[in-house]
N, C-alpha and C. Protein backbone atom coordinates (compact mmCIF):
# COMPACT_ATOMS: atom_id res chain seq x y z
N UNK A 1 32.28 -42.40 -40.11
CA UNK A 1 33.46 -43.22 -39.90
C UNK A 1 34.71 -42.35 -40.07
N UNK A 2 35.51 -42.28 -39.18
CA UNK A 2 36.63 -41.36 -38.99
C UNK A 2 37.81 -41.91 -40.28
N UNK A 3 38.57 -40.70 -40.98
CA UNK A 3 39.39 -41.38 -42.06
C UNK A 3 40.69 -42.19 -41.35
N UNK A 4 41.48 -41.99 -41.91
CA UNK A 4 42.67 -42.56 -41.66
C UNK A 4 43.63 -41.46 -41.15
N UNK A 5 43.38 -40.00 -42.08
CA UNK A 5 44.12 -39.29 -41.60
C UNK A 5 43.50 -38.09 -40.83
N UNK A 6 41.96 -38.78 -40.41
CA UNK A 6 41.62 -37.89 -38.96
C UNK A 6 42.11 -38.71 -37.58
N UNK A 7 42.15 -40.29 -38.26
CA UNK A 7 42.75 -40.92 -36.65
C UNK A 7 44.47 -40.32 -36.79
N UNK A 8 44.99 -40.74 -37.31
CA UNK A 8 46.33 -40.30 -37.11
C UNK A 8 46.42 -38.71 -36.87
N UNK A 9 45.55 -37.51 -37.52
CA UNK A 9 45.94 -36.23 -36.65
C UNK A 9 45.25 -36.24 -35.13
N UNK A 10 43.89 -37.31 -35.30
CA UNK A 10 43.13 -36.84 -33.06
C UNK A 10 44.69 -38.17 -32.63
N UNK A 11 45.49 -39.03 -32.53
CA UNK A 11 46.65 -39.67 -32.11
C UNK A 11 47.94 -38.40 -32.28
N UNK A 12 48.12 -37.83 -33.36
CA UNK A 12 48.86 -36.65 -32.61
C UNK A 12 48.87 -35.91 -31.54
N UNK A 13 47.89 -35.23 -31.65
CA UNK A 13 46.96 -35.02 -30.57
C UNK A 13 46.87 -35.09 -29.22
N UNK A 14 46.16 -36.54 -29.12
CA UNK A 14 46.27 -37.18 -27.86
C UNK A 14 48.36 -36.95 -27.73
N UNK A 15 49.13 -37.42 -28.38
CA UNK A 15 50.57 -37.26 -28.35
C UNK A 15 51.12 -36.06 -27.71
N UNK A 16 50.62 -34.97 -28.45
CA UNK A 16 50.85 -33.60 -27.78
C UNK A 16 50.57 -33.45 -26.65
N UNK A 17 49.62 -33.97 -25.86
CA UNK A 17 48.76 -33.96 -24.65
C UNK A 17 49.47 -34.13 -24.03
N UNK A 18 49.81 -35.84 -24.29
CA UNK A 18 50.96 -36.17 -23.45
C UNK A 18 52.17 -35.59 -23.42
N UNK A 19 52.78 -35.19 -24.04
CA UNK A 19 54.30 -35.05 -23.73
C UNK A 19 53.82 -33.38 -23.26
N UNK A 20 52.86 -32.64 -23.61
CA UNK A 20 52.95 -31.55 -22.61
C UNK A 20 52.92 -31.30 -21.42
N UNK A 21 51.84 -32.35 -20.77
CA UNK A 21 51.48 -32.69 -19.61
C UNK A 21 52.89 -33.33 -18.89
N UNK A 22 53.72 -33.80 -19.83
CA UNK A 22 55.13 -34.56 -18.82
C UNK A 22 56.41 -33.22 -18.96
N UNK A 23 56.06 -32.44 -20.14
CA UNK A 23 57.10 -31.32 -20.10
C UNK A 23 56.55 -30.72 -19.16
N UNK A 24 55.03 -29.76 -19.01
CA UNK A 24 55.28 -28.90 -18.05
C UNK A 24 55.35 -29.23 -16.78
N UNK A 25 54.92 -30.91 -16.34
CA UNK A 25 55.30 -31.20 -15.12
C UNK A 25 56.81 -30.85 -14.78
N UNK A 26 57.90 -31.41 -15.62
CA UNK A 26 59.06 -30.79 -15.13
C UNK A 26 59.47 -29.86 -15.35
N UNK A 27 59.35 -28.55 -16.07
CA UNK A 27 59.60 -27.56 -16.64
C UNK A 27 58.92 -26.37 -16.36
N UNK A 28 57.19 -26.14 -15.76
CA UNK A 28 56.44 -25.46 -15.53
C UNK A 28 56.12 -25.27 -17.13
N UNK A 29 54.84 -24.68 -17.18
CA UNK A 29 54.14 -24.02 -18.23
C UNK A 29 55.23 -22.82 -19.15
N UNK A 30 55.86 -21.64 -18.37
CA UNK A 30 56.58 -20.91 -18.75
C UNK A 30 58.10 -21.50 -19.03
N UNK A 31 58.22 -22.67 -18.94
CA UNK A 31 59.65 -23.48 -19.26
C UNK A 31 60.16 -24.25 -20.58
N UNK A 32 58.92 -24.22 -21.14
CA UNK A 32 58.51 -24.97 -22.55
C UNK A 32 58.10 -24.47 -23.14
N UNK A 33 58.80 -24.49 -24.57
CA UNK A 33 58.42 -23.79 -25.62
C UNK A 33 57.44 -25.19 -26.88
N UNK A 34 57.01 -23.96 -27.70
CA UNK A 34 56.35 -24.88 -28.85
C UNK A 34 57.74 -26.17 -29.75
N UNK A 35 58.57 -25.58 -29.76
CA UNK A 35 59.14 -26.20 -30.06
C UNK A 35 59.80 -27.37 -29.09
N UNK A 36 59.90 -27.60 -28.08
CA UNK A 36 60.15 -28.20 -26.79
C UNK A 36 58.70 -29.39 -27.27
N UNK A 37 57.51 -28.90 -27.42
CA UNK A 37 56.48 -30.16 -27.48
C UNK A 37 56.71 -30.74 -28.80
N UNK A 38 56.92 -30.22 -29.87
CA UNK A 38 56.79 -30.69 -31.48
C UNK A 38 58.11 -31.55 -31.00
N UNK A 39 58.97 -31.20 -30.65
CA UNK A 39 60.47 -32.41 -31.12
C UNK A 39 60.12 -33.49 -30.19
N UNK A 40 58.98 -33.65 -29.00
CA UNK A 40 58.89 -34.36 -27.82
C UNK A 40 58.09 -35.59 -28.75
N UNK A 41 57.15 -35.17 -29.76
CA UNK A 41 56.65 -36.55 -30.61
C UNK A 41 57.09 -36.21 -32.28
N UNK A 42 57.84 -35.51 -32.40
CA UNK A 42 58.99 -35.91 -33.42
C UNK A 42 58.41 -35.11 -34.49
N UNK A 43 57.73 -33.87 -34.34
CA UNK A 43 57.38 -32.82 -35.50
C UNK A 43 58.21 -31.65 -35.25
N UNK A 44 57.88 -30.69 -36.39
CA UNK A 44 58.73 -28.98 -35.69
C UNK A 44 57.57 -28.64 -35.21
N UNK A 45 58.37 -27.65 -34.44
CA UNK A 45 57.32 -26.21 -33.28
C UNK A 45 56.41 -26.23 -34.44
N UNK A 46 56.24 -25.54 -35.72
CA UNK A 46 55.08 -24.78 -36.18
C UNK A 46 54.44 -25.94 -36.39
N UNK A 47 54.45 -27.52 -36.77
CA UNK A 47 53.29 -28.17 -37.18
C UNK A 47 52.80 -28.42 -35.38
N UNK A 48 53.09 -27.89 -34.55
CA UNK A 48 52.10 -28.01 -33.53
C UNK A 48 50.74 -27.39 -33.99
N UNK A 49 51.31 -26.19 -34.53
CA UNK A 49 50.04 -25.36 -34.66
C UNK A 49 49.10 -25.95 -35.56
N UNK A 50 49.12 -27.32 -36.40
CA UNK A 50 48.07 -27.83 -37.19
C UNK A 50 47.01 -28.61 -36.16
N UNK A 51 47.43 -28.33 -34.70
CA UNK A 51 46.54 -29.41 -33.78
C UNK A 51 46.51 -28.15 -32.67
N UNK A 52 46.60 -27.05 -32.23
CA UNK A 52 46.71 -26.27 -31.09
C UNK A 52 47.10 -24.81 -31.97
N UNK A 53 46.01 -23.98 -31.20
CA UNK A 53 46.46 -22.56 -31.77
C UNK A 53 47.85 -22.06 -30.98
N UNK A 54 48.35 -22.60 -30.07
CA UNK A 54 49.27 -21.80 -29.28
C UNK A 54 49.49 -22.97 -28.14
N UNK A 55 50.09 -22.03 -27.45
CA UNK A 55 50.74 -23.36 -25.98
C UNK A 55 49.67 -23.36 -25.29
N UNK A 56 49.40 -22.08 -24.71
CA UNK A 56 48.13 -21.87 -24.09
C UNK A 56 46.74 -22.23 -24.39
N UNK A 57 46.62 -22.67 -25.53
CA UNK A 57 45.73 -23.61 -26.43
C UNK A 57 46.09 -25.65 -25.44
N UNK A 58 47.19 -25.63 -25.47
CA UNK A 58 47.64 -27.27 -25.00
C UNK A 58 47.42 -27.14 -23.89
N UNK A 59 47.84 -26.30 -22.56
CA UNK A 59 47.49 -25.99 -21.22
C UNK A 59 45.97 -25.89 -21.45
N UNK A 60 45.19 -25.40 -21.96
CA UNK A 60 43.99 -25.39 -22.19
C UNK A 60 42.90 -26.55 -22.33
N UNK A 61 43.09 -27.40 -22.80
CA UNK A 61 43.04 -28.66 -23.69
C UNK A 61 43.42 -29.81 -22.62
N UNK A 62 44.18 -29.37 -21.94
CA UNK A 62 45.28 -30.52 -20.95
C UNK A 62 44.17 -30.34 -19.93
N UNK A 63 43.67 -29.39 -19.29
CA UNK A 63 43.69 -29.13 -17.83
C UNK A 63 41.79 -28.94 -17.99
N UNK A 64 41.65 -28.38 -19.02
CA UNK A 64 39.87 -28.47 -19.34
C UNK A 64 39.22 -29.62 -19.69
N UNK A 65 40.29 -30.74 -20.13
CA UNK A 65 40.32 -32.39 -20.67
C UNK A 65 39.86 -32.69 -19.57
N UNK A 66 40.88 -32.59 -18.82
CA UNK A 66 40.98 -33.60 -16.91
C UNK A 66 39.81 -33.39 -15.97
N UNK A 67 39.06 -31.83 -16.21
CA UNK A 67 38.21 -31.72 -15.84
C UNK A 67 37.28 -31.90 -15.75
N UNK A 68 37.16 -31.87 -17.17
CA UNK A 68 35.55 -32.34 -18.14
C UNK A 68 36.18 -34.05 -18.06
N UNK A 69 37.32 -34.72 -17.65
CA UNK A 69 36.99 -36.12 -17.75
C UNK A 69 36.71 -36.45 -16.16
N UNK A 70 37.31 -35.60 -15.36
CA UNK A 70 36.49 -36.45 -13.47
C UNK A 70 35.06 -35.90 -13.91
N UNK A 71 34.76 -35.19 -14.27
CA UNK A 71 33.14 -34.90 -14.01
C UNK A 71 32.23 -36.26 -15.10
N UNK A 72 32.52 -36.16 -15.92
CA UNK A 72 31.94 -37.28 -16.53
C UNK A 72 31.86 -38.60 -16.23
N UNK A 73 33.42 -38.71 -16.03
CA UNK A 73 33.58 -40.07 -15.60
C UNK A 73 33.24 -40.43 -14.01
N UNK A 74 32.88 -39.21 -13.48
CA UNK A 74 32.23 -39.18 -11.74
C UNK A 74 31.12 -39.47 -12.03
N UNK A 75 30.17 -38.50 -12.68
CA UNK A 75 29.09 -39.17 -12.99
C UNK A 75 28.36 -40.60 -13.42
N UNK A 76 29.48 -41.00 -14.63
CA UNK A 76 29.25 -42.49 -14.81
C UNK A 76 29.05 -43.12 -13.78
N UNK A 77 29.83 -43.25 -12.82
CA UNK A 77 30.09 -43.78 -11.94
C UNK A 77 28.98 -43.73 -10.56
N UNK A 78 28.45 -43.24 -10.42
CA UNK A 78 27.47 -42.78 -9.89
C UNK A 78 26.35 -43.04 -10.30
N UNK A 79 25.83 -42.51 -11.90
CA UNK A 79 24.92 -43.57 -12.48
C UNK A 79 25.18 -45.02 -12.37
N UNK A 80 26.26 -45.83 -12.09
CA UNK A 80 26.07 -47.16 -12.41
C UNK A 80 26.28 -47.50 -11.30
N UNK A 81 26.88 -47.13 -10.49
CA UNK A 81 26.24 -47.77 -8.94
C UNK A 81 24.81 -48.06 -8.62
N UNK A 82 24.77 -49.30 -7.83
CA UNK A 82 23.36 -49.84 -7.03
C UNK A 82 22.99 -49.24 -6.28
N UNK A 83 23.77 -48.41 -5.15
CA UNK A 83 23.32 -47.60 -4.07
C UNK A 83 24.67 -46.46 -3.79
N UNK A 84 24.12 -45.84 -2.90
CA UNK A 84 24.89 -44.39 -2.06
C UNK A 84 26.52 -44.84 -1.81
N UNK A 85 26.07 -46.36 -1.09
CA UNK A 85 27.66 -46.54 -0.25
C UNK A 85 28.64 -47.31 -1.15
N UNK A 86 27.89 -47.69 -2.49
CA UNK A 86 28.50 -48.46 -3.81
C UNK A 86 29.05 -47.20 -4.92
N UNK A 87 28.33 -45.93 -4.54
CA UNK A 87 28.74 -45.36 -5.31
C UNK A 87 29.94 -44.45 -5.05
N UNK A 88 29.48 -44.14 -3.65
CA UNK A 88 30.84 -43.45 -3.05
C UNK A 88 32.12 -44.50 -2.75
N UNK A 89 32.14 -45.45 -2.64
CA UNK A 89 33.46 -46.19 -3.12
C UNK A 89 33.54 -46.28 -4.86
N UNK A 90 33.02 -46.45 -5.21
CA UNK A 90 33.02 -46.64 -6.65
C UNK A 90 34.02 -45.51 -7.13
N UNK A 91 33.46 -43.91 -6.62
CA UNK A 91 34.29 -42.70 -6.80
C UNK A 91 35.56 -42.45 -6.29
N UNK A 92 35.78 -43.24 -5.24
CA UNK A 92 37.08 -43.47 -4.61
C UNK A 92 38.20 -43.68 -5.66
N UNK A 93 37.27 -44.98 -5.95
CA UNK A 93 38.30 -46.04 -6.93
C UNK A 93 38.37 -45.14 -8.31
N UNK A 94 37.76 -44.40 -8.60
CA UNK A 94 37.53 -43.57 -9.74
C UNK A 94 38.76 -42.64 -9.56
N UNK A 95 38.36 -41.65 -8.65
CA UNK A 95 39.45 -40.77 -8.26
C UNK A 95 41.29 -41.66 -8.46
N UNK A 96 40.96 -42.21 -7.65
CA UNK A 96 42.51 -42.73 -7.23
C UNK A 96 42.99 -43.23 -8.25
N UNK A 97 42.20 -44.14 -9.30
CA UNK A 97 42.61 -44.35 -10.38
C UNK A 97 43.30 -43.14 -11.82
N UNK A 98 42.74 -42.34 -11.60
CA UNK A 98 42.57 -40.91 -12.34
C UNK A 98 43.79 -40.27 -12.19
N UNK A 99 44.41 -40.18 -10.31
CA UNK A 99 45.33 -39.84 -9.80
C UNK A 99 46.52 -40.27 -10.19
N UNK A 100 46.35 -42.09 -10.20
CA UNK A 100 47.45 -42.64 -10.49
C UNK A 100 48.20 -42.79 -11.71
N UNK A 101 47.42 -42.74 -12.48
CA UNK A 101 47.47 -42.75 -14.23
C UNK A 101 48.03 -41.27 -14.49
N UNK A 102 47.33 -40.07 -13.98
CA UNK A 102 48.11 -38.73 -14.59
C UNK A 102 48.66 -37.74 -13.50
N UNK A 103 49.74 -38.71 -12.99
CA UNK A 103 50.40 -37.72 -11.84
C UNK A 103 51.28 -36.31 -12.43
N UNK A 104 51.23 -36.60 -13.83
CA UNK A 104 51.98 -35.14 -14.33
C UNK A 104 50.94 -34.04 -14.82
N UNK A 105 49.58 -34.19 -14.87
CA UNK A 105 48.36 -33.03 -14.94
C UNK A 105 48.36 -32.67 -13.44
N UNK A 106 48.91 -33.48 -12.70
CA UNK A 106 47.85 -33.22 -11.12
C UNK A 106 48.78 -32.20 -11.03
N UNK A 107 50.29 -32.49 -11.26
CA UNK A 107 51.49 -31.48 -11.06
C UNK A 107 51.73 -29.83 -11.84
N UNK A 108 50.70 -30.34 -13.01
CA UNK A 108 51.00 -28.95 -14.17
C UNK A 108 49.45 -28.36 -13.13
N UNK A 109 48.12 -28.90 -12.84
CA UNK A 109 46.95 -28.49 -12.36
C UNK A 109 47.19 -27.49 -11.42
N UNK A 110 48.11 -28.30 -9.99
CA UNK A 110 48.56 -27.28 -9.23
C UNK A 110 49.54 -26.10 -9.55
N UNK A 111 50.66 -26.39 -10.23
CA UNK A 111 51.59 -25.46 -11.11
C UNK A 111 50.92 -24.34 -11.39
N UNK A 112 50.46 -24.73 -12.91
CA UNK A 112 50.38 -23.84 -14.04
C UNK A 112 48.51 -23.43 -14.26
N UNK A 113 47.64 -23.61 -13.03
CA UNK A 113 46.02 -23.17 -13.39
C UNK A 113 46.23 -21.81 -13.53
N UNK A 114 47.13 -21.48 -13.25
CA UNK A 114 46.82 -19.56 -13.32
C UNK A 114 47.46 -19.21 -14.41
N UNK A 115 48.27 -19.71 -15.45
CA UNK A 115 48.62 -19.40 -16.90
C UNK A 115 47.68 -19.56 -17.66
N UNK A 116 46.73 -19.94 -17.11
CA UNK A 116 45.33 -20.20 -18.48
C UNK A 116 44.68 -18.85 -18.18
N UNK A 117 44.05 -18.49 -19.49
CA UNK A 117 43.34 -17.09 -19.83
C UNK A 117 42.04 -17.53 -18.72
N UNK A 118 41.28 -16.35 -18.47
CA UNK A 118 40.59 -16.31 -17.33
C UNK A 118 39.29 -17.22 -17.74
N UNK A 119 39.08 -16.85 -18.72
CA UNK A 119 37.66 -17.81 -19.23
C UNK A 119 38.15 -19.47 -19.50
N UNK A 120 39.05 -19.82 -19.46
CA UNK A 120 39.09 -21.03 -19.35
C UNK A 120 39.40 -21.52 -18.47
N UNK A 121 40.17 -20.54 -16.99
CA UNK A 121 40.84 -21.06 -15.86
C UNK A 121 38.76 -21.07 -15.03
N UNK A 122 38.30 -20.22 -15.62
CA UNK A 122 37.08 -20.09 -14.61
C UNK A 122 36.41 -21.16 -15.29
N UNK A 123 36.43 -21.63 -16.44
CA UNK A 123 36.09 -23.20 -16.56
C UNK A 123 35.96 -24.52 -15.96
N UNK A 124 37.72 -24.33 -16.24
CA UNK A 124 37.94 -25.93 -15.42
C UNK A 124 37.64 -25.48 -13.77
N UNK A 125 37.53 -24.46 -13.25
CA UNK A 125 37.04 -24.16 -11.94
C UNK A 125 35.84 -25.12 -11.47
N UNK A 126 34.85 -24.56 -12.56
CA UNK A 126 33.26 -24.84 -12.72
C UNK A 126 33.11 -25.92 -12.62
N UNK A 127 34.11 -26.54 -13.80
CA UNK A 127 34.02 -28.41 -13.88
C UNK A 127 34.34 -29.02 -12.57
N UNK A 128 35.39 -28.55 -11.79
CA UNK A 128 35.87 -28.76 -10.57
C UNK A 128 34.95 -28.59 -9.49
N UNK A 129 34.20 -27.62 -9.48
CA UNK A 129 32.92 -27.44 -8.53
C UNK A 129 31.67 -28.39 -8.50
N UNK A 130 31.71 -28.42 -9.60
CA UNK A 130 30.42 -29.69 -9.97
C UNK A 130 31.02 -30.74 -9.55
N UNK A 131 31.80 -31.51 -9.93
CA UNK A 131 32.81 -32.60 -9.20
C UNK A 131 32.64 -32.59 -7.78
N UNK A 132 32.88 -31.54 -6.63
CA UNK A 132 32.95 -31.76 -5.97
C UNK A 132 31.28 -31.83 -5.57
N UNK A 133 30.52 -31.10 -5.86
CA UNK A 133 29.31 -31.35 -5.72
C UNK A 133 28.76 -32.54 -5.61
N UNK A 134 29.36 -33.33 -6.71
CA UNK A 134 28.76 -34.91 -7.18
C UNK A 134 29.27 -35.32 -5.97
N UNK A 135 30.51 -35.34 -5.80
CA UNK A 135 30.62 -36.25 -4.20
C UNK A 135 30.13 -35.92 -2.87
N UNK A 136 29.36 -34.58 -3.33
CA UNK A 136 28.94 -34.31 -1.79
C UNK A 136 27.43 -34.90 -1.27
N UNK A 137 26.66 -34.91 -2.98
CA UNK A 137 25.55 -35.42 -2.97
C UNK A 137 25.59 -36.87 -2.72
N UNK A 138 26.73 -37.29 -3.09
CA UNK A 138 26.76 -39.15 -2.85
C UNK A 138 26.84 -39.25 -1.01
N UNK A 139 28.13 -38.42 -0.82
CA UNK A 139 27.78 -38.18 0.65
C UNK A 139 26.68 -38.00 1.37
N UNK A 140 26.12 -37.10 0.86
CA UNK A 140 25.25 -36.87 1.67
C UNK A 140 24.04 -37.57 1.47
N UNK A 141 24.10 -38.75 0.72
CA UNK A 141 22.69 -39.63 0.79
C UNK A 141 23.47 -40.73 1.83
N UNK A 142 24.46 -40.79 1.89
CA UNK A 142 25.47 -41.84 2.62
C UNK A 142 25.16 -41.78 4.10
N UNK A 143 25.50 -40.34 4.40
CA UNK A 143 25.76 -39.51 5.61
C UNK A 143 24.82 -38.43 5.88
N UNK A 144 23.01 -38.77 5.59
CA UNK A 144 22.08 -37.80 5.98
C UNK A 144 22.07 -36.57 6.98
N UNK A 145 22.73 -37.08 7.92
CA UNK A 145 22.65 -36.11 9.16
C UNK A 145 23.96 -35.03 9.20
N UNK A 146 24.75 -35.47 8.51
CA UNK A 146 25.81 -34.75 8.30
C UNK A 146 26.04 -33.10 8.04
N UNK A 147 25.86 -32.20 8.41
CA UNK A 147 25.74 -30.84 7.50
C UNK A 147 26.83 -30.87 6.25
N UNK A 148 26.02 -30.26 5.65
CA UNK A 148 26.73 -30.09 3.88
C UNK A 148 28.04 -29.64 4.14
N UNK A 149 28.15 -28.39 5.22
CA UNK A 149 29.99 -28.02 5.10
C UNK A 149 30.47 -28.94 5.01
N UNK A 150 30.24 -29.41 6.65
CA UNK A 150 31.28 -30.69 6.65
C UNK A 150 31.59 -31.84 5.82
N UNK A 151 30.46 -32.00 4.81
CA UNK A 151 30.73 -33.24 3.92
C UNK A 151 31.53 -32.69 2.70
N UNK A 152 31.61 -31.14 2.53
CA UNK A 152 32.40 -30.88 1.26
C UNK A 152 33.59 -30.25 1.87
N UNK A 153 33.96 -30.58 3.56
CA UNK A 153 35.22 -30.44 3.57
C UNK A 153 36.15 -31.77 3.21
N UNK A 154 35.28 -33.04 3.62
CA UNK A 154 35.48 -33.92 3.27
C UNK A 154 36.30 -34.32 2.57
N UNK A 155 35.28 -34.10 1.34
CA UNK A 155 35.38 -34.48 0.14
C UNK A 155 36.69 -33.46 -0.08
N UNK A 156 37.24 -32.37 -0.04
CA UNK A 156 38.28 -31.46 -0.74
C UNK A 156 39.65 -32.00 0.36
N UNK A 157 39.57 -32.48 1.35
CA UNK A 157 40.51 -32.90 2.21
C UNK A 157 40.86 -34.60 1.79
N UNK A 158 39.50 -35.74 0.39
CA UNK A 158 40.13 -36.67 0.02
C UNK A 158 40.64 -36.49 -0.88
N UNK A 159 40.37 -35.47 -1.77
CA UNK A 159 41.07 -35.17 -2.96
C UNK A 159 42.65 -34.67 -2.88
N UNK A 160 42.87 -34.08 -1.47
CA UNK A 160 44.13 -33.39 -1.25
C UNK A 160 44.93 -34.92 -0.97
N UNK A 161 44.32 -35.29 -0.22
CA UNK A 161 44.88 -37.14 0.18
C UNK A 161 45.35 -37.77 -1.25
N UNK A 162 44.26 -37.87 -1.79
CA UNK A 162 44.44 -38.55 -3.53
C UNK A 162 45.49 -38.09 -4.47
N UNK A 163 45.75 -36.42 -4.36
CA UNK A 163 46.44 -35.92 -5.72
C UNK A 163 47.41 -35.76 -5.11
N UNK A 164 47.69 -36.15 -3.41
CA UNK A 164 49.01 -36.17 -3.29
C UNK A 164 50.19 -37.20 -3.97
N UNK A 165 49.35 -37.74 -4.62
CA UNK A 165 49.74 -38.95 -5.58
C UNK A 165 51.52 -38.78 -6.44
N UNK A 166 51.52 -37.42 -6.77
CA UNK A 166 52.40 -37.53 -7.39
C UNK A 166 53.79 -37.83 -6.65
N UNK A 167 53.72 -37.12 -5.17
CA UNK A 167 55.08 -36.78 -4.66
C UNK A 167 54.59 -38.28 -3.62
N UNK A 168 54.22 -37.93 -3.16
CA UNK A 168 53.88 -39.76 -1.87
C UNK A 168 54.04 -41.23 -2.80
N UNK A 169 53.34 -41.21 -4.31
CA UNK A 169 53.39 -42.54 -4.51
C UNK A 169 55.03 -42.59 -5.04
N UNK A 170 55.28 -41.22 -5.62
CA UNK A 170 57.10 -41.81 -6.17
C UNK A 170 57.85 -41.73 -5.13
N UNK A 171 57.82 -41.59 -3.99
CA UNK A 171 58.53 -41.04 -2.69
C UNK A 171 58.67 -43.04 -2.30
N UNK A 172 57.27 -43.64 -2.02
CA UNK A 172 57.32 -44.35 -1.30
C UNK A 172 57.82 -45.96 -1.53
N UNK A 173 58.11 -45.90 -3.35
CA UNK A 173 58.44 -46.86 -4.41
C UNK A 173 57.91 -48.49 -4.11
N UNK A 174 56.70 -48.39 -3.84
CA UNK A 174 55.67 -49.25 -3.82
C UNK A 174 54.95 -49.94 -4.58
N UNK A 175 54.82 -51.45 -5.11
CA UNK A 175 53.79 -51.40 -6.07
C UNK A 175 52.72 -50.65 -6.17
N UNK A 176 52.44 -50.46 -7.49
CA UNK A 176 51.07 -49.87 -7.42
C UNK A 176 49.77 -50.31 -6.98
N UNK A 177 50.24 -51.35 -6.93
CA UNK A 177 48.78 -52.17 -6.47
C UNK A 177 48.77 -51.88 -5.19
N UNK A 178 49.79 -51.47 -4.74
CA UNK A 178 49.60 -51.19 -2.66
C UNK A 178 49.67 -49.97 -2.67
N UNK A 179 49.86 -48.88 -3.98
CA UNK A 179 49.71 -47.71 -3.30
C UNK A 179 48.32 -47.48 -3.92
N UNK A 180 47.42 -48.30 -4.77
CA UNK A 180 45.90 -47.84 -4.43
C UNK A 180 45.50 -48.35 -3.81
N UNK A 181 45.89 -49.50 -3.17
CA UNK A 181 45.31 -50.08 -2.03
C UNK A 181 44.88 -49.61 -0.99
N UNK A 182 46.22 -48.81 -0.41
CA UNK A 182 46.38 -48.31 0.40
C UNK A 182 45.73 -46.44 0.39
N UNK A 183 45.96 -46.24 -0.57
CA UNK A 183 44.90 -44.52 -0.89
C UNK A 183 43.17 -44.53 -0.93
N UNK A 184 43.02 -45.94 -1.47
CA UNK A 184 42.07 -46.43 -1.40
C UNK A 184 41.22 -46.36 -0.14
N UNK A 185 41.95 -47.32 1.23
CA UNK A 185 41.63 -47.78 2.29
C UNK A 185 41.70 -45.86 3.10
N UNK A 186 42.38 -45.40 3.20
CA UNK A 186 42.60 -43.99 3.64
C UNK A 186 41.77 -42.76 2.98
N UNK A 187 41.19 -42.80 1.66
CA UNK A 187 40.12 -41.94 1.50
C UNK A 187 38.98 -42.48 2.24
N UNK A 188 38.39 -43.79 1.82
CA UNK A 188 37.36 -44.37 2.61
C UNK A 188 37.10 -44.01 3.88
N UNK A 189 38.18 -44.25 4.92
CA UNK A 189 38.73 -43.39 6.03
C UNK A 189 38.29 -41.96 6.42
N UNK A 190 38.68 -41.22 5.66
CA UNK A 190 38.79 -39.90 5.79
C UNK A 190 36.76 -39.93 5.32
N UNK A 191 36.84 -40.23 4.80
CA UNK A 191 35.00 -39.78 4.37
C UNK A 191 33.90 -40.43 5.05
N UNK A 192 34.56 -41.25 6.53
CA UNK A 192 33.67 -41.72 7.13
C UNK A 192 33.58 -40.96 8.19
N UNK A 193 32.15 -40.04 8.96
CA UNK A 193 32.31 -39.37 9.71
C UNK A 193 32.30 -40.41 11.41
N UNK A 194 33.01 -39.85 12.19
CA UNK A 194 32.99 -40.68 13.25
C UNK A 194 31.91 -40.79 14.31
């Protein structure tokens, strides 16, 4: 049973996450300092370091999080589907949801992947590869006849559709409910071969 003051330091934590993920969206990775995240949830720069060895520790943490959470949470998703064509919408809705909720990782992801030390940028790579894997295999029980390229161009041409999320959904000032509606209806789209 977690204490009281292990939930309140993993809620720092999670805190730091966030406000890094919204600093380096506007700021880039090299724009923010430790002290820039500690005053963002109301500590100094050095008690960052009681939750993160360094910045590059939070970029770390931020972007290996997001990774290790589509792959898991792809998988779920996939396990709990009934069939192929339940599961590949299921991942849709997965994705787009994922998209919509952290449009400031998708922004630091593209930004700042090359400020992470090599063993962790070749990480979240890995996690990213398997990901796409998972949707190619859903595809391709979907879309048998299909050759594999083409289904994992697919799949990397809905994801480009999806994480365009940050600049298209604030561009287009839409409920949200119509801009997954609508990302929704247009990956589906895009992953149906003609």
């Amino acid at each position: 049973m977690p204490t009281l003051r292990s939930r309140a330091k993993a809620s720092r934590r999670d805190a730091l996450l966030a406000a890094a993920a919204e600093l380096f969206a506007r700021s880039g990775f090299n724009g923010v300092s430790i002290e820039d995240l500690g005053a963002a949830v109301g500590v100094s720069g050095p008690a960052v370091y009681r939750h993160f060895t360094g910045k590059q520790a939070v970029l770390t943490a931020l972007l290996v999080g997001a990774s290790d959470d589509l792959m898991t949470g792809g998988q779920a998703v996939v396990d709990a589907a009934a069939d192929a064509p339940g599961a590949l919408a299921a991942l849709v809705r997965f994705h787009v949801r994922f998209a919509l909720d952290n449009p400031d990782v998708i922004r630091v992801q593209d930004r700042d992947l090359g400020s992470l030390p090599d063993t962790d940028r070749h990480r979240v790579r890995a996690l990213q590869r398997a990901y796409v894997e998972l949707w190619v295999s859903v595809l391709g029980q979907v879309h048998p006849s299909t050759p594999v390229t083409l289904l994992r161009m697919r799949a990397h041409a809905t994801f480009g559709l999806i994480n365009s999320t940050p600049h298209s959904a604030a561009a287009a000032s839409a409920p949200a409910e119509t801009v997954r509606a609508l990302l929704e209806e247009m990956a589906l789209a895009a992953l149906t071969p003609r």
